[in-house]
C-alpha atoms as a PDB file:
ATOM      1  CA  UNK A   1     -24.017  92.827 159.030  1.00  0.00           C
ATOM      2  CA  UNK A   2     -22.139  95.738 160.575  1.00  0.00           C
ATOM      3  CA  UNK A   3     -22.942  97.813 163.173  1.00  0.00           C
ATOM      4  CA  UNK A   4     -23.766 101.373 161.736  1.00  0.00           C
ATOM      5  CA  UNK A   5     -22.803 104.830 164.428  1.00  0.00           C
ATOM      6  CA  UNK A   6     -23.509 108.041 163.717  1.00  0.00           C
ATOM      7  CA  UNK A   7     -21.160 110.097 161.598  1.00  0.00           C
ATOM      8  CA  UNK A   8     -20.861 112.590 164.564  1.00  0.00           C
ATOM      9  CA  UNK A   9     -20.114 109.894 167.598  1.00  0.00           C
ATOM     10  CA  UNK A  10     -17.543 108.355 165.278  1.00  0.00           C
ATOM     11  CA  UNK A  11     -15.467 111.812 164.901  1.00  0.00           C
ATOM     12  CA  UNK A  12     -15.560 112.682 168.480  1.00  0.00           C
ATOM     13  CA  UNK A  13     -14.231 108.765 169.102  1.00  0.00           C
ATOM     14  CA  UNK A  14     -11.596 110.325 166.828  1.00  0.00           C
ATOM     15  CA  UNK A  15     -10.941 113.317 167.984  1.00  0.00           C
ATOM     16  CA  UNK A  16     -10.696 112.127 171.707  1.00  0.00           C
ATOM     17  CA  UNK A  17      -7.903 109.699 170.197  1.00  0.00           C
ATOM     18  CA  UNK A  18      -5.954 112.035 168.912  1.00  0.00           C
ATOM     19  CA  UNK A  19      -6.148 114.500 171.531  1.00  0.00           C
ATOM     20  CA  UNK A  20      -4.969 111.652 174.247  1.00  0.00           C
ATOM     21  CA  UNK A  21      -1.642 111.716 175.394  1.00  0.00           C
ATOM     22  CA  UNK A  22       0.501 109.105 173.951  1.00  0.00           C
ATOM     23  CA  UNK A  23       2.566 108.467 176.823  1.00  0.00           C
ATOM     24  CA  UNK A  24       4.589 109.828 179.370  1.00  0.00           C
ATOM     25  CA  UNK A  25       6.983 112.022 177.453  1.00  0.00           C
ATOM     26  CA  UNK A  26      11.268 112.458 178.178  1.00  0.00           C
ATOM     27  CA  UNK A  27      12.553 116.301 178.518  1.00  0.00           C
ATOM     28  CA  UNK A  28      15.320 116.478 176.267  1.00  0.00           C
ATOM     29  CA  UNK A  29      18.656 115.347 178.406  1.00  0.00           C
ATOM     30  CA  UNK A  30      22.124 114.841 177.809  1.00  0.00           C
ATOM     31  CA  UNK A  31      23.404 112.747 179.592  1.00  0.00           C
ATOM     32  CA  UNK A  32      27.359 111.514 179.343  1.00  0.00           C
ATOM     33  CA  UNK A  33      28.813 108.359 181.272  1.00  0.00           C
ATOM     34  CA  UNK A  34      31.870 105.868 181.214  1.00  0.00           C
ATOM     35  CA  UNK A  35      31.632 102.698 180.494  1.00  0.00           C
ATOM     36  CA  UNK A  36      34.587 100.415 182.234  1.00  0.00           C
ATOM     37  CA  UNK A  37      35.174  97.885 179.338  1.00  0.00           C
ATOM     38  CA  UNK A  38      36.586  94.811 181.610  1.00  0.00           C
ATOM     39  CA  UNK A  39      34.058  91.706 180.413  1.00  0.00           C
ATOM     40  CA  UNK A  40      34.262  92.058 176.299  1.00  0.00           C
ATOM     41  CA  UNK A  41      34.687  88.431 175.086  1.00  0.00           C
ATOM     42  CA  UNK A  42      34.922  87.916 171.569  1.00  0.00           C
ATOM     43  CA  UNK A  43      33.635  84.018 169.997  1.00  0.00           C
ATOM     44  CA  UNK A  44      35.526  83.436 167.193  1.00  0.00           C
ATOM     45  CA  UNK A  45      32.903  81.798 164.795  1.00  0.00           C
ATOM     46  CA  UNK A  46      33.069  80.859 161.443  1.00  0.00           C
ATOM     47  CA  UNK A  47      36.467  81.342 159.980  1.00  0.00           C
ATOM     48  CA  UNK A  48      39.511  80.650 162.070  1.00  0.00           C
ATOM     49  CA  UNK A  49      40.381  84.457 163.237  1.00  0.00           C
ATOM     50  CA  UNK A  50      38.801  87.945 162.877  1.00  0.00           C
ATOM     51  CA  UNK A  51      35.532  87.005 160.644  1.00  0.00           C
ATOM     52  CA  UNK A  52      32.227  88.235 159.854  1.00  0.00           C
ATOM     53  CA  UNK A  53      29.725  86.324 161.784  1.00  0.00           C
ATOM     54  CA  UNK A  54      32.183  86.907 165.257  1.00  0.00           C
ATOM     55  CA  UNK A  55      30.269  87.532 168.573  1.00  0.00           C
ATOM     56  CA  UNK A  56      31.386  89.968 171.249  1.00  0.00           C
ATOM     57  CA  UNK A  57      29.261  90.059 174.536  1.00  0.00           C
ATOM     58  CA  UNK A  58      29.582  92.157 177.244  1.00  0.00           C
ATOM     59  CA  UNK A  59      28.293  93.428 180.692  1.00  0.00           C
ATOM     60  CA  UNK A  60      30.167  96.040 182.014  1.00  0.00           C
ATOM     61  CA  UNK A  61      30.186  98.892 184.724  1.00  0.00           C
ATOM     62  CA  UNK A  62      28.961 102.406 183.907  1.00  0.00           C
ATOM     63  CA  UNK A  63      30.212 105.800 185.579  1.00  0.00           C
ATOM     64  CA  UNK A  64      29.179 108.998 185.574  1.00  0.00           C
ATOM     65  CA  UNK A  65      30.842 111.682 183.273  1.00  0.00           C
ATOM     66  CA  UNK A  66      34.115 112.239 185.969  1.00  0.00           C
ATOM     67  CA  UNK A  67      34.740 108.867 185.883  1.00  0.00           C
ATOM     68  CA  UNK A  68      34.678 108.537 189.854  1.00  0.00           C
ATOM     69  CA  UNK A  69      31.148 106.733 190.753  1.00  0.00           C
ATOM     70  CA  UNK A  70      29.585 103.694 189.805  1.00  0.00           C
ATOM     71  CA  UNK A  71      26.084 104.568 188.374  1.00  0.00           C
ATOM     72  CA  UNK A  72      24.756 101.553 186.601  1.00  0.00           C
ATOM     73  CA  UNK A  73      25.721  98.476 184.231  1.00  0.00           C
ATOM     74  CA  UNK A  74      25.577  97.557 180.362  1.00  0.00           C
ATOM     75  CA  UNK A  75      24.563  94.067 178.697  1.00  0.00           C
ATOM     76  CA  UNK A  76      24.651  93.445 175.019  1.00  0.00           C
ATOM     77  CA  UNK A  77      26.427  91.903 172.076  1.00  0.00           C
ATOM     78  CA  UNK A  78      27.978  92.845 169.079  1.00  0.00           C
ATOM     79  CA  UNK A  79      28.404  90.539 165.556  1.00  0.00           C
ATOM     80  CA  UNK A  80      31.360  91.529 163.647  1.00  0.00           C
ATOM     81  CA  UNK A  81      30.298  92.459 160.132  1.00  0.00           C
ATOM     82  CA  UNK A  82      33.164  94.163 158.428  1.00  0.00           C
ATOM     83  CA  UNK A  83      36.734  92.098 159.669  1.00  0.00           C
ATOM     84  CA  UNK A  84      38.845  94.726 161.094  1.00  0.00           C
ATOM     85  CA  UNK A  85      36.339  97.594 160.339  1.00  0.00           C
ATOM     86  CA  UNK A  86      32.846  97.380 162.271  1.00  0.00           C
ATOM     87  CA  UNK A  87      30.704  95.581 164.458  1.00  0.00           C
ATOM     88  CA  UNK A  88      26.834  95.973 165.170  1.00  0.00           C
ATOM     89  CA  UNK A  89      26.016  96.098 168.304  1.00  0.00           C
ATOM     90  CA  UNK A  90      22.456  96.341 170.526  1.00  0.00           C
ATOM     91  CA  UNK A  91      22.658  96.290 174.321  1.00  0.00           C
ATOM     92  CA  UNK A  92      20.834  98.314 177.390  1.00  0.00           C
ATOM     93  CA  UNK A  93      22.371 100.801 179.897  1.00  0.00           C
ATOM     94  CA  UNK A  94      21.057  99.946 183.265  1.00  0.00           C
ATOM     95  CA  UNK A  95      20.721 103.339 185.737  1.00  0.00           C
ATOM     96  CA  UNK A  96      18.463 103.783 188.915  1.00  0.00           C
ATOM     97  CA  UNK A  97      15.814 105.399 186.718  1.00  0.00           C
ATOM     98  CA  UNK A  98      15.569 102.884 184.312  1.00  0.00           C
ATOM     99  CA  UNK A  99      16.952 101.377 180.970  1.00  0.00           C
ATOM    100  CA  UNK A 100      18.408 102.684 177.911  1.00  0.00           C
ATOM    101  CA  UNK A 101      18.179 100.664 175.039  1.00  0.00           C
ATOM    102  CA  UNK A 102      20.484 101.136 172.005  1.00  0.00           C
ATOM    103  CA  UNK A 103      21.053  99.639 168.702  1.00  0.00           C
ATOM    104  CA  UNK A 104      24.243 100.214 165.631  1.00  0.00           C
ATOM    105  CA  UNK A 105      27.553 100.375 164.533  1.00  0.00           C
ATOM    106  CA  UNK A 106      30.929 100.136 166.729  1.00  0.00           C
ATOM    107  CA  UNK A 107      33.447 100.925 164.435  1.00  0.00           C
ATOM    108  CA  UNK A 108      37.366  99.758 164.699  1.00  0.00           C
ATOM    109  CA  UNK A 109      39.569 102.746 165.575  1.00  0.00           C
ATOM    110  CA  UNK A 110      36.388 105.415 164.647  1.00  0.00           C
ATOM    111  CA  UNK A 111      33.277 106.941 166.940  1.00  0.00           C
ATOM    112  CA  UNK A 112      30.507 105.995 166.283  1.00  0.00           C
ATOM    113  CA  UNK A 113      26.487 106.524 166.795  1.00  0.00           C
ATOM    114  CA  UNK A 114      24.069 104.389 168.105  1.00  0.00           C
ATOM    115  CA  UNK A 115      20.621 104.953 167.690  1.00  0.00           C
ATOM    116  CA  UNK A 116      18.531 104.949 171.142  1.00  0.00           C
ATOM    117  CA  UNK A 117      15.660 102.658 170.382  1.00  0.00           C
ATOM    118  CA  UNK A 118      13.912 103.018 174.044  1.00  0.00           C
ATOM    119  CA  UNK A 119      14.276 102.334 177.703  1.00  0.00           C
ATOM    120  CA  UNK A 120      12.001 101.557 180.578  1.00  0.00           C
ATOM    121  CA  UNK A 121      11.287 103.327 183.961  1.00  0.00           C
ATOM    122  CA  UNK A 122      12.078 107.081 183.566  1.00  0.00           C
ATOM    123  CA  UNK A 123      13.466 106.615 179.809  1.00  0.00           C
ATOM    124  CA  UNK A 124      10.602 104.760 178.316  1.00  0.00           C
ATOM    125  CA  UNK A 125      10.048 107.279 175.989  1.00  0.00           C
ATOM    126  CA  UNK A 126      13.533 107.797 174.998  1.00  0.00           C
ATOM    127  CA  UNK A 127      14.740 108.481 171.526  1.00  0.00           C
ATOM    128  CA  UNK A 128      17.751 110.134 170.473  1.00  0.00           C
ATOM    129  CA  UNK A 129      21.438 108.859 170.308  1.00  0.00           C
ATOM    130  CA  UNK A 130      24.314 107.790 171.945  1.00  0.00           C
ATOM    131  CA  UNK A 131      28.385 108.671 170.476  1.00  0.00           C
ATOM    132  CA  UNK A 132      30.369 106.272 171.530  1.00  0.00           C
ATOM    133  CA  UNK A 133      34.068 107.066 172.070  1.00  0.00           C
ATOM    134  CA  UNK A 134      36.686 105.118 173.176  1.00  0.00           C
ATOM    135  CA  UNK A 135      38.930 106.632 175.891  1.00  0.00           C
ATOM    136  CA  UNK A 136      42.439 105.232 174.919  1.00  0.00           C
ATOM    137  CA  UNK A 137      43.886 103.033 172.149  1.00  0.00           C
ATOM    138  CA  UNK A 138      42.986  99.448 174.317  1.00  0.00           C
ATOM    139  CA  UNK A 139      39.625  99.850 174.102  1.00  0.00           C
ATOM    140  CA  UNK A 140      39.222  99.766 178.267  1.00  0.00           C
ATOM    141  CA  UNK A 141      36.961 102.672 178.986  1.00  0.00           C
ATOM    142  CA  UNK A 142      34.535 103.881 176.197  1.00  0.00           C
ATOM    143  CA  UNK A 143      32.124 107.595 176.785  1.00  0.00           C
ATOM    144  CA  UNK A 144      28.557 107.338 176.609  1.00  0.00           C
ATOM    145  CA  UNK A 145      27.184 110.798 174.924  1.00  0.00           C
ATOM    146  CA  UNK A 146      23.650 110.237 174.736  1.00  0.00           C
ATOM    147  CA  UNK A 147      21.389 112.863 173.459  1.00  0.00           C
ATOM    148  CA  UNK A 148      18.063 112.020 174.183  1.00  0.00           C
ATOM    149  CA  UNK A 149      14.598 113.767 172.932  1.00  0.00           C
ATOM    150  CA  UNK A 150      11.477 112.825 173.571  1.00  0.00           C
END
């Protein structure tokens, strides 16, 4: 047997739902930063050479847009999927106000965008995206151009 409420306490339980804030919400920021690329390690697995199924892992230093001060870190992996095309990649961007949490392709030779799945601290509401952009043909020093919405 169920418990039977009144058709007009059951809307109001609705309508205070809905009216409640769903969290604490992230002003739309841009926010650009370098990532020093000096810890990529690629796992050959599988075939012998450049293969689907490859792992790359990382955890590298992040700088703000001039390139001049250490503002954070980065920690992720990436499992080749395309030999000598693309990767996909998730890993977080670790800054004093919190994580950034991202997830997609890295592509060989090409930008690419990464969609921002979250954060913590300050960005736990973050959505958006993130270009990434490497600086020169080595692949040492990649831009961060994340666009973030709440």
């Amino acid at each position: 047997m169920g418990l039977s409420l009144p058709r007009s306490l059951v809307a109001a339980a609705l309508l205070l739902a809905a009216s409640a804030p769903a969290g604490p919400a992230v002003a739309a920021e841009k926010l650009n930063l370098v990532e020093h690329a000096t810890t990529d390690a690629v796992a050959d697995v599988g075939a012998k050479g450049d293969s689907a199924g490859d792992l790359l892992t990382f955890a590298n230093e992040i700088y703000d847009e001039a390139d001049k001060t250490k503002v954070g870190s980065d920690n992720g992996f990436c499992i080749r999927t395309v030999p000598a095309k693309a990767w996909e990649c998730y890993f977080a961007v670790t800054l004093a106000k919190g994580q950034l949490t991202v997830g997609g392709p890295f592509y060989d030779g090409a930008d690419s965008t990464l969609a921002v799945t979250g954060g913590t601290g300050e960005y736990r509401a973050a959505r958006g995206d993130m270009l990434l952009h490497s600086r020169d043909k080595e692949g040492s020093a990649y831009d961060f151009r994340f666009d973030l919405s709440d």
